[in-house]
C-alpha atoms as a PDB file:
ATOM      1  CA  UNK A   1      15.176 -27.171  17.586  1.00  0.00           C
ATOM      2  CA  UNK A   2      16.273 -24.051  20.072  1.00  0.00           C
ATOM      3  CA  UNK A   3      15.987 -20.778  18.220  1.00  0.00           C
ATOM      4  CA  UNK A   4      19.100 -18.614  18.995  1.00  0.00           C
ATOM      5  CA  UNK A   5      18.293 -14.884  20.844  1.00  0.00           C
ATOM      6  CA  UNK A   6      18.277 -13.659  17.049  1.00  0.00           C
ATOM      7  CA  UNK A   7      15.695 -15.765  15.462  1.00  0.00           C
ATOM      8  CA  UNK A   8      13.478 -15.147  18.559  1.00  0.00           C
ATOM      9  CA  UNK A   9      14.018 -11.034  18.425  1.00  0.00           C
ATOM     10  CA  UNK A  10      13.336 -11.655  14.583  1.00  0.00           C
ATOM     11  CA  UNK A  11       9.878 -13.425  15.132  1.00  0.00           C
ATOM     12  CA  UNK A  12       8.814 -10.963  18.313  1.00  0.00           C
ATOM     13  CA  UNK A  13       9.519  -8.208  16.189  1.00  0.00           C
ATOM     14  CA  UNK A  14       7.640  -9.619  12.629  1.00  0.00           C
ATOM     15  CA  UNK A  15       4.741 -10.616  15.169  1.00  0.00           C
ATOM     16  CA  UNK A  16       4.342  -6.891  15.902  1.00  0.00           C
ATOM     17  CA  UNK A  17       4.065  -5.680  12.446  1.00  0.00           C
ATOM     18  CA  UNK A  18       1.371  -8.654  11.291  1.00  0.00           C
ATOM     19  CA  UNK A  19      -0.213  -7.672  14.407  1.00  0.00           C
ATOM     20  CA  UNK A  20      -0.014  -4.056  13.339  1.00  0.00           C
ATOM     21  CA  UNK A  21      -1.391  -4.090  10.301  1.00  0.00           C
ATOM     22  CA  UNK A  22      -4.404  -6.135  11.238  1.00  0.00           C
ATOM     23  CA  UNK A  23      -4.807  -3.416  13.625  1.00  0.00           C
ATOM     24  CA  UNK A  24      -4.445  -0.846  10.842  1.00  0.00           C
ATOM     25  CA  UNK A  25      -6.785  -2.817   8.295  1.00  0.00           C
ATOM     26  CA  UNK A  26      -9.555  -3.851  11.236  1.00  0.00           C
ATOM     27  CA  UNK A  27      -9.866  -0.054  12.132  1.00  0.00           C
ATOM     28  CA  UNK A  28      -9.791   1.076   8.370  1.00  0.00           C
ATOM     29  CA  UNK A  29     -12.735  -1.076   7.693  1.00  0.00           C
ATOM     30  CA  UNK A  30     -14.700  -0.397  10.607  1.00  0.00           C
ATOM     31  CA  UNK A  31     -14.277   3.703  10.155  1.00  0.00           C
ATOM     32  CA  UNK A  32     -15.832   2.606   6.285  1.00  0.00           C
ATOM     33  CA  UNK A  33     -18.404   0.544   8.111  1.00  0.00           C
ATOM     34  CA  UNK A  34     -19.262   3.017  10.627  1.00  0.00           C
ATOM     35  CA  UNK A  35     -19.465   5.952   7.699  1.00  0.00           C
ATOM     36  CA  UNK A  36     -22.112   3.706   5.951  1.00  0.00           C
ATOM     37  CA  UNK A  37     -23.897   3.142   8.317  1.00  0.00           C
ATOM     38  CA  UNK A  38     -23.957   6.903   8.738  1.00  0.00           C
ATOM     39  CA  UNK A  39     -25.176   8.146   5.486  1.00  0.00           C
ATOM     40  CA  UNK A  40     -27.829   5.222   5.280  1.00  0.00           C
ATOM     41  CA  UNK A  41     -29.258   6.288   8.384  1.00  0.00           C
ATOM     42  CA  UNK A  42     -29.124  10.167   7.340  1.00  0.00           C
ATOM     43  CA  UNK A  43     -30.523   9.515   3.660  1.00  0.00           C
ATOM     44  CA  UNK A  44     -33.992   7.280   5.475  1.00  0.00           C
ATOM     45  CA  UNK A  45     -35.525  11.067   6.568  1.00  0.00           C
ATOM     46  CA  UNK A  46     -35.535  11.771   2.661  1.00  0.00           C
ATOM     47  CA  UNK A  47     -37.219  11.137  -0.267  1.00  0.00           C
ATOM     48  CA  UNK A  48     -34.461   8.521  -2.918  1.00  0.00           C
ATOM     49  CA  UNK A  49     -34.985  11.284  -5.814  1.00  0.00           C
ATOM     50  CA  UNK A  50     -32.332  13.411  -3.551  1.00  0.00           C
ATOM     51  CA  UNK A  51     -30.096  10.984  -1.975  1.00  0.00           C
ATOM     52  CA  UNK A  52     -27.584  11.617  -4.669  1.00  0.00           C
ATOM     53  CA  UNK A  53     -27.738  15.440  -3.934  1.00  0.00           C
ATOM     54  CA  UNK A  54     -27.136  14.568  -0.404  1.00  0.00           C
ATOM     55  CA  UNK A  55     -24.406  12.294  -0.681  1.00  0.00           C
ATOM     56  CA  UNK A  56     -22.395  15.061  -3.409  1.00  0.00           C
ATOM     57  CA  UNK A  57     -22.884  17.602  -0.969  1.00  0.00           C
ATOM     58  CA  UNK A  58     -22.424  15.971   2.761  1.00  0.00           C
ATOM     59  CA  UNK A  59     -20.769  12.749   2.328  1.00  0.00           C
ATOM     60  CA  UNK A  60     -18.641  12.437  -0.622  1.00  0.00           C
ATOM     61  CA  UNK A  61     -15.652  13.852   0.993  1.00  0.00           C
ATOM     62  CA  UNK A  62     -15.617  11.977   3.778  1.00  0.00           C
ATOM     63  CA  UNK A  63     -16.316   8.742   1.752  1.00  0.00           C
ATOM     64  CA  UNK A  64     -13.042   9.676  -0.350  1.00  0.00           C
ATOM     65  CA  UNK A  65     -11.414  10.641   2.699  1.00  0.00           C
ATOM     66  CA  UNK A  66     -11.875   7.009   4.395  1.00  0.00           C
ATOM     67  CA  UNK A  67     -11.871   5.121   1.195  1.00  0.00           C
ATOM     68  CA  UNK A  68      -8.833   6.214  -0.308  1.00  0.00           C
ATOM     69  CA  UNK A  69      -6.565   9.090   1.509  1.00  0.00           C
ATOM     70  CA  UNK A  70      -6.576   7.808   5.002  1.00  0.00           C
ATOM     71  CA  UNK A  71      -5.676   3.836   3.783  1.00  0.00           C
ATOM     72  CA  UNK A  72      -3.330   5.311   1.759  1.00  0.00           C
ATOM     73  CA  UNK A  73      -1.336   7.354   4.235  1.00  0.00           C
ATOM     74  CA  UNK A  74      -1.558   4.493   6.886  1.00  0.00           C
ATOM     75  CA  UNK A  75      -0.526   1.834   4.293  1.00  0.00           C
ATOM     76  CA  UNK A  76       2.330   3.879   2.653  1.00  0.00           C
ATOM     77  CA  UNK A  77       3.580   4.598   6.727  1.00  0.00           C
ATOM     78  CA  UNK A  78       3.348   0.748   7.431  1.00  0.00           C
ATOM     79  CA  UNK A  79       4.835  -0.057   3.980  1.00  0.00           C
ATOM     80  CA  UNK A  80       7.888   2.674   5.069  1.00  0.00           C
ATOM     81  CA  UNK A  81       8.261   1.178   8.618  1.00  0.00           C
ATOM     82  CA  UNK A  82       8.540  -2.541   7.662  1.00  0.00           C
ATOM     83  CA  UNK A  83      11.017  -1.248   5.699  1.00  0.00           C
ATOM     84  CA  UNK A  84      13.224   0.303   7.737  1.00  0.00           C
ATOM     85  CA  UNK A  85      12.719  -2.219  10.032  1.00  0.00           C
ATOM     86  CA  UNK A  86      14.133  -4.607   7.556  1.00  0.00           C
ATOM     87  CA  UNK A  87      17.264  -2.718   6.811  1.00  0.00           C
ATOM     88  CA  UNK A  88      17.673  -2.383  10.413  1.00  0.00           C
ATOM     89  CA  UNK A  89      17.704  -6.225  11.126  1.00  0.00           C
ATOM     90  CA  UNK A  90      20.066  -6.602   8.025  1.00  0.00           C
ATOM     91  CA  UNK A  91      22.541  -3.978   9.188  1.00  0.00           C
ATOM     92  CA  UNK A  92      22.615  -5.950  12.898  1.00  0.00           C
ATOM     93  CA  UNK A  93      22.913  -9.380  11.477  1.00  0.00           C
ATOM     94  CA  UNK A  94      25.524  -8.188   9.303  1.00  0.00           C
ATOM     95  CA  UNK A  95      27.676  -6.308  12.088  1.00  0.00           C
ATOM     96  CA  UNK A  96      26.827  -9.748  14.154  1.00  0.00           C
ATOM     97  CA  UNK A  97      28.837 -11.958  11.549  1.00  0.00           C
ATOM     98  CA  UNK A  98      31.707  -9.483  11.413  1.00  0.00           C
ATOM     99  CA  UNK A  99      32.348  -9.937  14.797  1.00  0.00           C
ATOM    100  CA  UNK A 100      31.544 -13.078  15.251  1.00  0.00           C
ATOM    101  CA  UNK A 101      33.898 -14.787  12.498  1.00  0.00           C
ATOM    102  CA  UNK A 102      36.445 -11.860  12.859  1.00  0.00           C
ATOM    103  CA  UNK A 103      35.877 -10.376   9.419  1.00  0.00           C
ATOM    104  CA  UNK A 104      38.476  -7.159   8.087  1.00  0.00           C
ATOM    105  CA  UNK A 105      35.998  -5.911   6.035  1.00  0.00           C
ATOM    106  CA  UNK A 106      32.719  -4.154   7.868  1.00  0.00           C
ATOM    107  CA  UNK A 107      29.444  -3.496   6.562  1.00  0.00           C
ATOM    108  CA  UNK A 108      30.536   0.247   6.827  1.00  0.00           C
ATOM    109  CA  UNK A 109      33.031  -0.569   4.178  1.00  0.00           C
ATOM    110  CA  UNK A 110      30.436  -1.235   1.677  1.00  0.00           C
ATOM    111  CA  UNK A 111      29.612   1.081  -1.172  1.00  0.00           C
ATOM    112  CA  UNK A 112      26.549   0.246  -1.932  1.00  0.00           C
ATOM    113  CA  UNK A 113      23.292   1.879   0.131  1.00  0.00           C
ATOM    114  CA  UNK A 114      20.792   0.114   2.754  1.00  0.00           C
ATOM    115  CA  UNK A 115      19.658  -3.310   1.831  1.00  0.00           C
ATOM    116  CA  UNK A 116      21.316  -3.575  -1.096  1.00  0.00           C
ATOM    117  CA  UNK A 117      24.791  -2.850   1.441  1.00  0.00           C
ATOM    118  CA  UNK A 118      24.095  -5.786   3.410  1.00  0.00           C
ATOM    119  CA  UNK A 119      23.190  -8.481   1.064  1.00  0.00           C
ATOM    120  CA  UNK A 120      25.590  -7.535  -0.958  1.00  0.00           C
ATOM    121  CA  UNK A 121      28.488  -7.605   2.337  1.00  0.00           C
ATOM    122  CA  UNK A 122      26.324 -11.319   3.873  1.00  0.00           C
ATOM    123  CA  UNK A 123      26.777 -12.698   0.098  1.00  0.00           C
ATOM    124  CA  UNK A 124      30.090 -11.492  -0.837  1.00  0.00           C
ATOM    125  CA  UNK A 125      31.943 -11.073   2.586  1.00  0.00           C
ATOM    126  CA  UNK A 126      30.263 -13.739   5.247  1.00  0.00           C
ATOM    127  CA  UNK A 127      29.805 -16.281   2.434  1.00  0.00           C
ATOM    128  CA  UNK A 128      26.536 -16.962   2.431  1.00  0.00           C
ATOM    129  CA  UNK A 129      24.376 -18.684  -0.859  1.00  0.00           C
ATOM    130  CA  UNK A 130      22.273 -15.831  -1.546  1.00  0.00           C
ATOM    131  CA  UNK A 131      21.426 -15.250  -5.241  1.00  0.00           C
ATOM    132  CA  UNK A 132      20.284 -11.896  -5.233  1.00  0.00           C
ATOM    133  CA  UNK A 133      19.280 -12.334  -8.731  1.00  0.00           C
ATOM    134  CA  UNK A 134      16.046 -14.836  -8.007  1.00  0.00           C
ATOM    135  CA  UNK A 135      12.735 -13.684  -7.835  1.00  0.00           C
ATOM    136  CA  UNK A 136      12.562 -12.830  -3.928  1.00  0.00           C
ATOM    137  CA  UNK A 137      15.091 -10.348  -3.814  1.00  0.00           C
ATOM    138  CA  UNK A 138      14.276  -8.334  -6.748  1.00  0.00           C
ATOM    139  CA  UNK A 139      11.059  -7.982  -5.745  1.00  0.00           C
ATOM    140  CA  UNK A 140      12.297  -6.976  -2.745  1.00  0.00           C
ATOM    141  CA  UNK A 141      14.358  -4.337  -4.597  1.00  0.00           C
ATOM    142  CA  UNK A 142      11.203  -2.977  -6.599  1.00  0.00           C
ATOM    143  CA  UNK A 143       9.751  -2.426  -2.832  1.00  0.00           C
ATOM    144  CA  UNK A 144      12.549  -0.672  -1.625  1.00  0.00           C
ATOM    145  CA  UNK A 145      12.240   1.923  -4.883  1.00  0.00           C
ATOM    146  CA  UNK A 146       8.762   1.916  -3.827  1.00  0.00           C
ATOM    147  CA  UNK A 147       9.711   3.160  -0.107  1.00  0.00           C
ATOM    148  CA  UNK A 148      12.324   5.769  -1.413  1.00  0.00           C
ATOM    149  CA  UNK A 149       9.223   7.399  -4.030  1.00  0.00           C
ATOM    150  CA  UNK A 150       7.131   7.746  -0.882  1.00  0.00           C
ATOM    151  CA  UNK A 151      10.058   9.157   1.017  1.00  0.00           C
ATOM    152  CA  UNK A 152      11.662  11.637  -1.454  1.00  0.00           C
ATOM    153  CA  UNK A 153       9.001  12.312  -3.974  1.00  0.00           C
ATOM    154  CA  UNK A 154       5.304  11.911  -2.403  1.00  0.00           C
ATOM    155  CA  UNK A 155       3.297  13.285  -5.281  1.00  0.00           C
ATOM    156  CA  UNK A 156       2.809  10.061  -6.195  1.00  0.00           C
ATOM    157  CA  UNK A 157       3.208  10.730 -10.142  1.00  0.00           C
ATOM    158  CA  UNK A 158       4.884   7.676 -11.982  1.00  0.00           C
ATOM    159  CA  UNK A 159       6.393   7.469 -15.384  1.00  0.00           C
ATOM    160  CA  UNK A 160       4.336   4.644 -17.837  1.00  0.00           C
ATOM    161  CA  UNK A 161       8.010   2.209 -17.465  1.00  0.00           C
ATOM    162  CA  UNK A 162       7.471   1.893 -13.409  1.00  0.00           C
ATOM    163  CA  UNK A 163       3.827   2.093 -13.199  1.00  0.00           C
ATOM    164  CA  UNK A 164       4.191  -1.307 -15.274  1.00  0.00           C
ATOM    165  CA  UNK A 165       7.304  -2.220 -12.751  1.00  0.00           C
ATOM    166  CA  UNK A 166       5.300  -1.894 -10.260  1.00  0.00           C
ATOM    167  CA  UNK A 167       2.367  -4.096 -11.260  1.00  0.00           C
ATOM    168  CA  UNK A 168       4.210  -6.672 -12.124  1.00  0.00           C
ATOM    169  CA  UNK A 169       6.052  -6.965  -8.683  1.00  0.00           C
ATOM    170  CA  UNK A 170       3.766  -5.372  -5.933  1.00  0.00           C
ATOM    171  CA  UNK A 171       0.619  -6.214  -4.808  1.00  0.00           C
ATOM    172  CA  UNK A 172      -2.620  -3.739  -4.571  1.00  0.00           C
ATOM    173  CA  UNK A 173      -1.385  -0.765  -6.401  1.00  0.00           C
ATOM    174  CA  UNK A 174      -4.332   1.339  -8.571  1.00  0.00           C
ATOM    175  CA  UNK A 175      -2.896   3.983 -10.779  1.00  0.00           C
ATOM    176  CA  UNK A 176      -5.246   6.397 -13.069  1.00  0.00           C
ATOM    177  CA  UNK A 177      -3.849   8.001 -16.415  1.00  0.00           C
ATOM    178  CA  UNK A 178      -3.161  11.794 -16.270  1.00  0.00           C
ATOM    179  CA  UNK A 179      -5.477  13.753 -17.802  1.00  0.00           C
ATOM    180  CA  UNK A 180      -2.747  16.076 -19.533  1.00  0.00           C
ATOM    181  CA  UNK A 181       0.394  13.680 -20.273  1.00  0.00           C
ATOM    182  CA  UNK A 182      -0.854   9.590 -21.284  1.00  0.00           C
ATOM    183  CA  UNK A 183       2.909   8.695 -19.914  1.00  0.00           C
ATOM    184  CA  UNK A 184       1.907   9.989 -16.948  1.00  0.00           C
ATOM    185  CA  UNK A 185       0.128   7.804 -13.919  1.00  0.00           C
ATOM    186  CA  UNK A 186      -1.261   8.797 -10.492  1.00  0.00           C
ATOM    187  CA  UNK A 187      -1.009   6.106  -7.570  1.00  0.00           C
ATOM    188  CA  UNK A 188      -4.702   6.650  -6.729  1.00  0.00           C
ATOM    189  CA  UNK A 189      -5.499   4.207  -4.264  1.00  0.00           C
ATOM    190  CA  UNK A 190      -3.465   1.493  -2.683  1.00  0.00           C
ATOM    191  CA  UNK A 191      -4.906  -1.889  -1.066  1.00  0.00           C
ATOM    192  CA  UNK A 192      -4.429  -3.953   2.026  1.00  0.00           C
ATOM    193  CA  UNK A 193      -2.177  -6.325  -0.083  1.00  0.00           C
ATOM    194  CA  UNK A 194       0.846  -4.288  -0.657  1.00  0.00           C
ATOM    195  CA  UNK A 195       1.564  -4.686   3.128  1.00  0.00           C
ATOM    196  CA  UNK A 196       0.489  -8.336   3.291  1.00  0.00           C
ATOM    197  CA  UNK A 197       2.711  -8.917   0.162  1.00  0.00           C
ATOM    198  CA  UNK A 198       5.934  -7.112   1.764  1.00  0.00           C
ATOM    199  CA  UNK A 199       5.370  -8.665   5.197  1.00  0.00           C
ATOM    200  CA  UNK A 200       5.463 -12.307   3.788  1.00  0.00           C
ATOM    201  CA  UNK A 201       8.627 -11.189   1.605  1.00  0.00           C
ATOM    202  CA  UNK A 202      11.011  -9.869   3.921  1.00  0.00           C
ATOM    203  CA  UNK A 203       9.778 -12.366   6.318  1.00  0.00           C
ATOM    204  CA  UNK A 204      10.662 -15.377   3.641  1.00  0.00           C
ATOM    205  CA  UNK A 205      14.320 -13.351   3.440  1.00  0.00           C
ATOM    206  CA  UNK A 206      15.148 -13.165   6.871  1.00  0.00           C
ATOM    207  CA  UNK A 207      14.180 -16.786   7.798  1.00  0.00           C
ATOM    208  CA  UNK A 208      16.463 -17.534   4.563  1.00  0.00           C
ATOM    209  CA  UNK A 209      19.580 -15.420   5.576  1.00  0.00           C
ATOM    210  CA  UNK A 210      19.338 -17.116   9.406  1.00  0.00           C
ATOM    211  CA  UNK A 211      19.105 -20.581   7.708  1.00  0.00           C
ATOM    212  CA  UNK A 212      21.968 -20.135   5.708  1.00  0.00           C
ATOM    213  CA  UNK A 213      23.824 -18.892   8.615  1.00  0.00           C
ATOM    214  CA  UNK A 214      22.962 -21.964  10.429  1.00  0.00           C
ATOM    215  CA  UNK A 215      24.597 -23.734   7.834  1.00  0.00           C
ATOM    216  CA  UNK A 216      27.807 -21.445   8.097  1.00  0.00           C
ATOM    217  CA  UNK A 217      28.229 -22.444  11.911  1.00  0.00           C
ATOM    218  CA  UNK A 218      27.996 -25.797  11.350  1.00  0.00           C
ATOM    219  CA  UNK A 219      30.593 -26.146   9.064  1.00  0.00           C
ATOM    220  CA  UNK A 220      33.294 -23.731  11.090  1.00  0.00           C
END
């Protein structure tokens, strides 16, 4: 089957990102690799009763550094740009259908914000069978809160209600219990599979939404 100019701007476009964040993960591992290597070969001039000394004193920054704060900021800037992109490919799909089946209403017209705008204007206004309630879309949803903490409040502290949100819809999240307040939770560390996870989710929507419209053409 042909794939319209859409579908093929849709899969050039996800093909970047999955290429992307291989990129991202392949150099995050090989900085870890590379910093290894570096303290085994340093620690092999001394004697093991002070390779602990050595490693609190030289290394153990940099180990936190390229263990945990620089996959975290490159994974929370992926996570933000897939994003984006998403709600970018929503908002020109949407406009798309307005013109092309000469709607009144425009996605402008919509209350609601972002995605939420133009499922809510694909479902309601272009007809289309999306049931925003199933499992896909709210985790979807749970992303997008996700996105907006990292946007508007980066200091990554979480009430005990979304920290167990979160694990129960995203992928390769570790939290750690504040020391001062037990309802309290600090996103510590976050994994290759929050990206992986959002990648294969938004993909899974968009090939949805274009099937559906498919179906819409067909039976104009």
């Amino acid at each position: 089957m042909k794939l319209s100019v859409s579908e093929l701007l849709i899969m050039f476009e996800n093909t970047n990102f999955a290429n992307y964040n291989s990129f991202m993960e392949e150099t995050i591992e090989k900085e870890k690799l590379q910093l290894e290597q570096s303290y085994e070969d340093y620690i092999m001039k001394y004697p093991k009763e002070v390779h602990d000394r050595i490693f609190e004193d030289q290394f153990e920054d940099d180990f936190h550094n390229f263990r945990d704060v620089f996959p975290k900021i490159l994974r929370t800037s992926a996570l933000i740009a897939q994003y984006a992109y998403f709600e970018k490919t929503l908002n020109k799909i949407s406009n798309d259908c307005q013109e092309k089946f000469n709607l009144t209403i425009k996605p402008k017209d919509i209350r609601h914000n972002g995605v939420k705008k133009y499922i809510f204007y694909l479902k309601h206004v272009v007809g289309l069978r999306i049931n925003d309630g199933e499992s896909l879309w709210r985790k979807i949803e749970v992303y997008n809160q996700l996105r907006n903490h990292f946007v508007h409040s980066p200091e990554d502290e979480f009430s005990l209600k979304e920290k167990l949100k979160l694990e129960q819809n995203v992928k390769g999240l570790k939290f750690k219990k504040d020391a001062l307040d037990p309802e309290i939770f600090d996103l510590i560390r976050i994994e290759k599979e929050m990206n992986e996870d959002f990648f294969e989710l938004y993909t899974e929507a968009l090939k949805y939404i274009i099937s559906e419209l498919k179906i819409k053409n067909q039976e104009l």
